[in-house]
PDB file of N, CA and C in Angstrom:
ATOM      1  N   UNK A   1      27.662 -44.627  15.293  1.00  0.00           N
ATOM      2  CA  UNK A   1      28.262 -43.326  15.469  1.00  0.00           C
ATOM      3  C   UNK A   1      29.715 -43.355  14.973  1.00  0.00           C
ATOM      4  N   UNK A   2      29.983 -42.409  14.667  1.00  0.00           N
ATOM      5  CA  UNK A   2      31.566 -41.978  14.527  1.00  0.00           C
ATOM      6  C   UNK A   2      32.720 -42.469  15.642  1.00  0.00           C
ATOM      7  N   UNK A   3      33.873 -43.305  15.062  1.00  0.00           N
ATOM      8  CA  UNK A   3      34.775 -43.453  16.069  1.00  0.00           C
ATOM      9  C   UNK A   3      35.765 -42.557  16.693  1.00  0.00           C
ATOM     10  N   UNK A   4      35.905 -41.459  15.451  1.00  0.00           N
ATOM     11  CA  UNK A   4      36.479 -40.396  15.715  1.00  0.00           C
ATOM     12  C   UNK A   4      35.914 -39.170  15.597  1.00  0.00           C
ATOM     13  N   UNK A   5      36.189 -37.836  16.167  1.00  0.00           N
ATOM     14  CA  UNK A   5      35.927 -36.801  16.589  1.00  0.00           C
ATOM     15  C   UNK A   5      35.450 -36.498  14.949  1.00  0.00           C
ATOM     16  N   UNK A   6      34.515 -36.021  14.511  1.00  0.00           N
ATOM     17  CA  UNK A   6      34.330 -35.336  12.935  1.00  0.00           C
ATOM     18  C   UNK A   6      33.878 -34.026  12.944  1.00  0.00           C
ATOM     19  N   UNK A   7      34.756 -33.052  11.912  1.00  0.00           N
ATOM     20  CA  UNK A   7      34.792 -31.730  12.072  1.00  0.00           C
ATOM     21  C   UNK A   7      34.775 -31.369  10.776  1.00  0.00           C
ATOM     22  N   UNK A   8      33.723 -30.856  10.913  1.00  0.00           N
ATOM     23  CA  UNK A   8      32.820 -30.065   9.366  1.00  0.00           C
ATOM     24  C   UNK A   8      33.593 -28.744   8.554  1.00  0.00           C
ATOM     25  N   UNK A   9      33.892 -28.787   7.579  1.00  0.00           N
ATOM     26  CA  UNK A   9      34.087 -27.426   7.429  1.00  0.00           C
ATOM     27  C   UNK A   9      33.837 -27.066   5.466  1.00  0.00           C
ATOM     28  N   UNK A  10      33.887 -25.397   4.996  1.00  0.00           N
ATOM     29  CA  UNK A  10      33.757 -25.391   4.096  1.00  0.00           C
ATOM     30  C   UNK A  10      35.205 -24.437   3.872  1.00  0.00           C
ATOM     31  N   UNK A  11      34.870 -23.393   2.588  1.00  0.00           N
ATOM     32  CA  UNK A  11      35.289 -22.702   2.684  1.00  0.00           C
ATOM     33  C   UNK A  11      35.592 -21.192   3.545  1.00  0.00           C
ATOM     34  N   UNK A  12      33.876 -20.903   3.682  1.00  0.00           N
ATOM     35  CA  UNK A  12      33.521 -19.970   4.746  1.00  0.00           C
ATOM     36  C   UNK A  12      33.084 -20.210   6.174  1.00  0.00           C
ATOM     37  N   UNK A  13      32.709 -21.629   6.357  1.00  0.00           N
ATOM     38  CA  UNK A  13      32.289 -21.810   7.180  1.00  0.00           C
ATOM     39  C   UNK A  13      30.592 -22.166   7.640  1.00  0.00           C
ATOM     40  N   UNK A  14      29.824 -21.495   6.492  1.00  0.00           N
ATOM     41  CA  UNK A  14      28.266 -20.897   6.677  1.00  0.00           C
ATOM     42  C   UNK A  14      28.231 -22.815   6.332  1.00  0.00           C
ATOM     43  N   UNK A  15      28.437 -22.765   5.250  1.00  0.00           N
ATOM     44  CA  UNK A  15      27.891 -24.193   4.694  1.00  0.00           C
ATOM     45  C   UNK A  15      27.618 -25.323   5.530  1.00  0.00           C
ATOM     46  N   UNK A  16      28.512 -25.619   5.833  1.00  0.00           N
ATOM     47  CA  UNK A  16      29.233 -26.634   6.307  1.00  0.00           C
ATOM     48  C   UNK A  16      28.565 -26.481   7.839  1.00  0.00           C
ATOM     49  N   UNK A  17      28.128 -25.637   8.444  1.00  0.00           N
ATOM     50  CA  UNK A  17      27.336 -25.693   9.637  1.00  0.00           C
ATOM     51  C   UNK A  17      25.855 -26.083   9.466  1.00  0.00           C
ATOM     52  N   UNK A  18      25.452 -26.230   8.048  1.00  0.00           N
ATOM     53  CA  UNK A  18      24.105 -26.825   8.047  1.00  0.00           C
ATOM     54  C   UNK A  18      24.534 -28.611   8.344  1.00  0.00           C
ATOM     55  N   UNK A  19      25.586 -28.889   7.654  1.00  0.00           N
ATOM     56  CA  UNK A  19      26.061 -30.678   7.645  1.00  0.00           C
ATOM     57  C   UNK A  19      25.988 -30.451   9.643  1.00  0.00           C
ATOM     58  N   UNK A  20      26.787 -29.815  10.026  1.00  0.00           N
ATOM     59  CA  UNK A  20      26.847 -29.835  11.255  1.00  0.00           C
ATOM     60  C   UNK A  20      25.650 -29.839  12.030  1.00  0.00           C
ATOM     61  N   UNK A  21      24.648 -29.558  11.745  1.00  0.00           N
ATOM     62  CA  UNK A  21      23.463 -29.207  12.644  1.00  0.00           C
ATOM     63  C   UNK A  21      22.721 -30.328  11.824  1.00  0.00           C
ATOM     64  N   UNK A  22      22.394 -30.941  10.689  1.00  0.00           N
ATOM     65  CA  UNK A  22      21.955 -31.678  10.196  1.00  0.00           C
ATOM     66  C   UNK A  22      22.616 -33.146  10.995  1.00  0.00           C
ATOM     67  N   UNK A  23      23.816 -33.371  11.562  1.00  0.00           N
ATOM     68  CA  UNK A  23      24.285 -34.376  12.213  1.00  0.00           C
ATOM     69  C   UNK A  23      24.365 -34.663  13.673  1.00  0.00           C
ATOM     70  N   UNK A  24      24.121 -33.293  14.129  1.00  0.00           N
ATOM     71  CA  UNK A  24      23.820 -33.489  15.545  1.00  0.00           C
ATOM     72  C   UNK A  24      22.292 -33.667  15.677  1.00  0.00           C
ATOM     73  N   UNK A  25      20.923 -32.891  15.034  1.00  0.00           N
ATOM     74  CA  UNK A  25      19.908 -33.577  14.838  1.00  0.00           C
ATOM     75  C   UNK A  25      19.511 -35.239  14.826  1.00  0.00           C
ATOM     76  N   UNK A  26      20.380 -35.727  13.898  1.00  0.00           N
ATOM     77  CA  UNK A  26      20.729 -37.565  13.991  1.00  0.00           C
ATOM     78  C   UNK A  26      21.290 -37.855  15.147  1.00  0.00           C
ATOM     79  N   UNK A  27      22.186 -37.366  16.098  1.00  0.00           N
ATOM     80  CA  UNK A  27      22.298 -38.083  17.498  1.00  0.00           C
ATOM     81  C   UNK A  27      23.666 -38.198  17.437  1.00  0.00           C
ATOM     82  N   UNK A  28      24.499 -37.612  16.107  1.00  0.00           N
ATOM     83  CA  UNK A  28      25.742 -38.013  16.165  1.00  0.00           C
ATOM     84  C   UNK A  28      26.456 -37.051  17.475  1.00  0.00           C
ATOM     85  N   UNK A  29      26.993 -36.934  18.203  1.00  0.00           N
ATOM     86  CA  UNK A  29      27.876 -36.451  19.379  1.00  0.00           C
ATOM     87  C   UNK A  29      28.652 -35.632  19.257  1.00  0.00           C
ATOM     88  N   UNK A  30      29.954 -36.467  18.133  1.00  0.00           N
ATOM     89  CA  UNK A  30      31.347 -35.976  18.773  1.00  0.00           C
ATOM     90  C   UNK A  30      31.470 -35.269  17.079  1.00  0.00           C
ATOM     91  N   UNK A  31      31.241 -34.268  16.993  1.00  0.00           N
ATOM     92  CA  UNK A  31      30.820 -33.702  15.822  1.00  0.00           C
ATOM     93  C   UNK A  31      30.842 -32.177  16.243  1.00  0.00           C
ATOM     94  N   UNK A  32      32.084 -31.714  15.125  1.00  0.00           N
ATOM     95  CA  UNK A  32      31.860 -29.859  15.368  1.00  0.00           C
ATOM     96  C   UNK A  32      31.947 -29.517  14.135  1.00  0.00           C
ATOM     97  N   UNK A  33      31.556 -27.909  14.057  1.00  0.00           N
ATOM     98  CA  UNK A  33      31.975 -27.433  13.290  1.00  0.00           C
ATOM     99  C   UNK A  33      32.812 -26.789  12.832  1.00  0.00           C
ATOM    100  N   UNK A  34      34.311 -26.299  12.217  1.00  0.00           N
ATOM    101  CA  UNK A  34      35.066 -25.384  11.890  1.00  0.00           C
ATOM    102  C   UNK A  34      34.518 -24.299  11.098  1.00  0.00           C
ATOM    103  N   UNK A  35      33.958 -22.733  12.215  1.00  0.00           N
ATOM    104  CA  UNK A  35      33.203 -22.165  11.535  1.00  0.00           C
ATOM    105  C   UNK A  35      34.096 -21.188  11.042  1.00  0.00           C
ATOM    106  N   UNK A  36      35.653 -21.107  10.832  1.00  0.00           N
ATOM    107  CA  UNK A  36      35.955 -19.673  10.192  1.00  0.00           C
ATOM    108  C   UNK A  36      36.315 -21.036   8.491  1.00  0.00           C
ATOM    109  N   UNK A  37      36.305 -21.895   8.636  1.00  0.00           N
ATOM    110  CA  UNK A  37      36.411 -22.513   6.915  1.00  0.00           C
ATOM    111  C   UNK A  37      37.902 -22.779   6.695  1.00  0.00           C
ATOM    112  N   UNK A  38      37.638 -23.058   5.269  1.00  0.00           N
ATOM    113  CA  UNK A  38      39.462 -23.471   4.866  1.00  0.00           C
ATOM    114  C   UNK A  38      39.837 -21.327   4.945  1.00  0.00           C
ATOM    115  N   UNK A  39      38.772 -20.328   4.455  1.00  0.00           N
ATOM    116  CA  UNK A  39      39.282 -18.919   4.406  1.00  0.00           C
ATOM    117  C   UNK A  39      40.434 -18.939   5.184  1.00  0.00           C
ATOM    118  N   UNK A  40      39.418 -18.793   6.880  1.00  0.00           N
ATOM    119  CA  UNK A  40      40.379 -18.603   8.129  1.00  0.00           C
ATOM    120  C   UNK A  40      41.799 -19.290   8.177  1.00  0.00           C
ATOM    121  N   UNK A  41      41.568 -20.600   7.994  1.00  0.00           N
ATOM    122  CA  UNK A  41      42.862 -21.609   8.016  1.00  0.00           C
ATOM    123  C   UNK A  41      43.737 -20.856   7.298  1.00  0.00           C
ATOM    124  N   UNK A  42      43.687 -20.589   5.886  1.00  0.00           N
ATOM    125  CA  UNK A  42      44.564 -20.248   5.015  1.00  0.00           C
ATOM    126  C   UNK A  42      44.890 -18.839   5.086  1.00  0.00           C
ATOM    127  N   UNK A  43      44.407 -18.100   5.831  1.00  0.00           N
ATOM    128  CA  UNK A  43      44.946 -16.566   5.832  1.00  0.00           C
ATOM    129  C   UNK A  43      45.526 -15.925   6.987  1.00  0.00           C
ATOM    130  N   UNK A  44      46.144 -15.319   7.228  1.00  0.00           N
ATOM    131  CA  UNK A  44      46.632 -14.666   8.483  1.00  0.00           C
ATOM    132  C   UNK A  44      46.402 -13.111   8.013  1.00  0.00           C
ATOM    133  N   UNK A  45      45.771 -12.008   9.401  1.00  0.00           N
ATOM    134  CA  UNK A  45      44.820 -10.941   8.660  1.00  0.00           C
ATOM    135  C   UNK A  45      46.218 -10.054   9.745  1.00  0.00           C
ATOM    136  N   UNK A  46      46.759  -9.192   9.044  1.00  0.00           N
ATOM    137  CA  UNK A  46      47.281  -8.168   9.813  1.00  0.00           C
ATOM    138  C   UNK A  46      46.919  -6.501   9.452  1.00  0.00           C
ATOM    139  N   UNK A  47      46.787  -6.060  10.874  1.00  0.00           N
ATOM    140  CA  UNK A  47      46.767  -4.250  10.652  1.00  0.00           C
ATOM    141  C   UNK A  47      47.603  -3.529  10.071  1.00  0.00           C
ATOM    142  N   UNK A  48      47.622  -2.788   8.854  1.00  0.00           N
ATOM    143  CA  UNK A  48      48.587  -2.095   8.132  1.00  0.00           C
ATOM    144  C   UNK A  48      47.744  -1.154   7.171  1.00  0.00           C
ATOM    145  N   UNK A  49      48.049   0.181   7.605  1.00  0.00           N
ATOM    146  CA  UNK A  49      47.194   0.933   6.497  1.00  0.00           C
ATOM    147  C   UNK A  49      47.771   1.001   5.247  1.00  0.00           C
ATOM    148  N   UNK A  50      48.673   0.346   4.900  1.00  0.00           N
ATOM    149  CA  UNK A  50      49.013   0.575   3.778  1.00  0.00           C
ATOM    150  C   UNK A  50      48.289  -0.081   2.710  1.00  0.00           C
ATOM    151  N   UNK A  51      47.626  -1.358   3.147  1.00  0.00           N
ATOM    152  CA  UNK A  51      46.496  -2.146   2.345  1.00  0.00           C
ATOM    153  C   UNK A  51      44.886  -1.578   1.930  1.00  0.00           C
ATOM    154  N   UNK A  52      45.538  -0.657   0.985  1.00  0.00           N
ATOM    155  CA  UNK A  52      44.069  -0.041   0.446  1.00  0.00           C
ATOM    156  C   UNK A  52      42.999  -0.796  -0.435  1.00  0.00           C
ATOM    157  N   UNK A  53      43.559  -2.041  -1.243  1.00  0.00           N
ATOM    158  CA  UNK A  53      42.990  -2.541  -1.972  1.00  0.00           C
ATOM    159  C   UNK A  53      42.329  -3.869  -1.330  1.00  0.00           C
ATOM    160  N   UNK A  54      42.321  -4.309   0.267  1.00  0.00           N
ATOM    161  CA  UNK A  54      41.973  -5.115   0.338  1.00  0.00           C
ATOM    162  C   UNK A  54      40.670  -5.557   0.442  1.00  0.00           C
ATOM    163  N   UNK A  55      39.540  -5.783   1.143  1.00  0.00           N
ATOM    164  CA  UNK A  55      38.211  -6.022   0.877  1.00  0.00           C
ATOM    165  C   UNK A  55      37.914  -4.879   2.588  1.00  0.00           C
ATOM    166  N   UNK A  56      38.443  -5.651   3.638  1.00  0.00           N
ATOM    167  CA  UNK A  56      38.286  -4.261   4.238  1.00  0.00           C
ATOM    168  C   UNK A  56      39.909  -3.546   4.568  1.00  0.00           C
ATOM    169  N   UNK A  57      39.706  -2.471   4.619  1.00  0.00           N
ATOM    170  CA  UNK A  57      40.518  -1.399   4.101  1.00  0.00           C
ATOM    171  C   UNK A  57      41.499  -1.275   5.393  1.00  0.00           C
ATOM    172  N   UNK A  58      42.793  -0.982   5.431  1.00  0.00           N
ATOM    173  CA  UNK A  58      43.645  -1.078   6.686  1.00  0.00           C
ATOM    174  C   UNK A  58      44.177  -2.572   6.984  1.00  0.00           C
ATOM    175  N   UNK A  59      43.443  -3.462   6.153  1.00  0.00           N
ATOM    176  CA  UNK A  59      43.798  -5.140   7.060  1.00  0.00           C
ATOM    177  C   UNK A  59      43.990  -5.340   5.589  1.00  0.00           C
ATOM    178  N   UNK A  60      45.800  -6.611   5.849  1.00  0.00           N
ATOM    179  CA  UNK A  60      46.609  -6.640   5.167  1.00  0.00           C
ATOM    180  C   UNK A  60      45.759  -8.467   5.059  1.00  0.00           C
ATOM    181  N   UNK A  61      45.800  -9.384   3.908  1.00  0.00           N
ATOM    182  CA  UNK A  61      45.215 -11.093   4.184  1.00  0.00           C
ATOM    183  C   UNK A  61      46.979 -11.448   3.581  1.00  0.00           C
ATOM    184  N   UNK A  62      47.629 -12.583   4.246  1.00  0.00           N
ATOM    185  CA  UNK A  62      48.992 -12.847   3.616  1.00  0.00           C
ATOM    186  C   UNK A  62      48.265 -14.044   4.037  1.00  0.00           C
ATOM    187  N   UNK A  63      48.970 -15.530   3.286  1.00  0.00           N
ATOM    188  CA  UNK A  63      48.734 -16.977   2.952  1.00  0.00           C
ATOM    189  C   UNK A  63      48.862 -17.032   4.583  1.00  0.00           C
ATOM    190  N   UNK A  64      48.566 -17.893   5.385  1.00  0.00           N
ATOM    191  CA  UNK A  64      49.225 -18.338   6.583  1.00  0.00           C
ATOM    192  C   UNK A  64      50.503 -19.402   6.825  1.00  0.00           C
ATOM    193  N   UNK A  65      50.295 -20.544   5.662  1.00  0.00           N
ATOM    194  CA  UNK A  65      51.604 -21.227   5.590  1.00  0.00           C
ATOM    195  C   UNK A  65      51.360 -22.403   6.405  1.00  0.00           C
ATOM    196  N   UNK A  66      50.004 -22.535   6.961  1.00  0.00           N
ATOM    197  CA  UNK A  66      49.128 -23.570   7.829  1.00  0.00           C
ATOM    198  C   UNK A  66      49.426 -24.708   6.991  1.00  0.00           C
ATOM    199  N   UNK A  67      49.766 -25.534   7.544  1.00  0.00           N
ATOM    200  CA  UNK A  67      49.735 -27.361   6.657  1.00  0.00           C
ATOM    201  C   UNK A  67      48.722 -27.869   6.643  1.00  0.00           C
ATOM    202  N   UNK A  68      48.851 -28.361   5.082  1.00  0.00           N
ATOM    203  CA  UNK A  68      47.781 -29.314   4.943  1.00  0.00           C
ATOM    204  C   UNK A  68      47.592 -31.004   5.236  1.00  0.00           C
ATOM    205  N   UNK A  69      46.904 -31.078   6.163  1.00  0.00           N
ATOM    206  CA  UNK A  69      47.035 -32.573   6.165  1.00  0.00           C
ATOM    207  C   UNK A  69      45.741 -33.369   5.820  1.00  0.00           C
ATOM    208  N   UNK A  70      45.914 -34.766   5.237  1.00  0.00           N
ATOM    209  CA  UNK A  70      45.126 -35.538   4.815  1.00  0.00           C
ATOM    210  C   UNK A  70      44.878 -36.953   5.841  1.00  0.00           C
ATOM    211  N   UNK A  71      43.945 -37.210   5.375  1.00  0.00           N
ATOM    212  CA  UNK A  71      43.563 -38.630   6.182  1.00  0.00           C
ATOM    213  C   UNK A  71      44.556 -39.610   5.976  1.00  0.00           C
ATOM    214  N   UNK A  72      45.412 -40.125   4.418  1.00  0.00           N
ATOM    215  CA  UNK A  72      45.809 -40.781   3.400  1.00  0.00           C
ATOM    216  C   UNK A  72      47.472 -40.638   4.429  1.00  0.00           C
ATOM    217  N   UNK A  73      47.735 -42.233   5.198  1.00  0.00           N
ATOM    218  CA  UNK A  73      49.346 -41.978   5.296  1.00  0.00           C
ATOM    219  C   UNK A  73      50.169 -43.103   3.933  1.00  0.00           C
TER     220      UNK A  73
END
């Protein structure tokens, strides 16, 4: 098994929950999934009607500014 906690993720999220359910099937434990993806991580969604062009309409997506960190010190 895993020594450390392992946490699945994709971009959206959908993917990356099959690895997740495919690994808890095997018996692995300490295993989740991150289901909003790198999307969620990387966006911060605010109310503003002024955002007409966005995908849904009224909600503003700005970068979030979330750090990236790696395994690699």
């Amino acid at each position: 098994m895993f020594d450390k906690e392992v946490i699945f993720y994709c971009g959206s999220g959908y993917r990356s929950a099959l690895t997740f359910m495919y690994a808890h099937l095997m018996g692995y434990e300490n295993v989740r999934n991150f289901s909003d993806g790198w999307e969620g991580w990387s966006t911060t969604y605010r109310k503003d009607d002024r955002c007409t062009d966005s995908i849904t309409k009224g909600w503003c997506q700005d970068p979030s500014g979330r750090p990236i960190e790696t395994g690699a010190k």
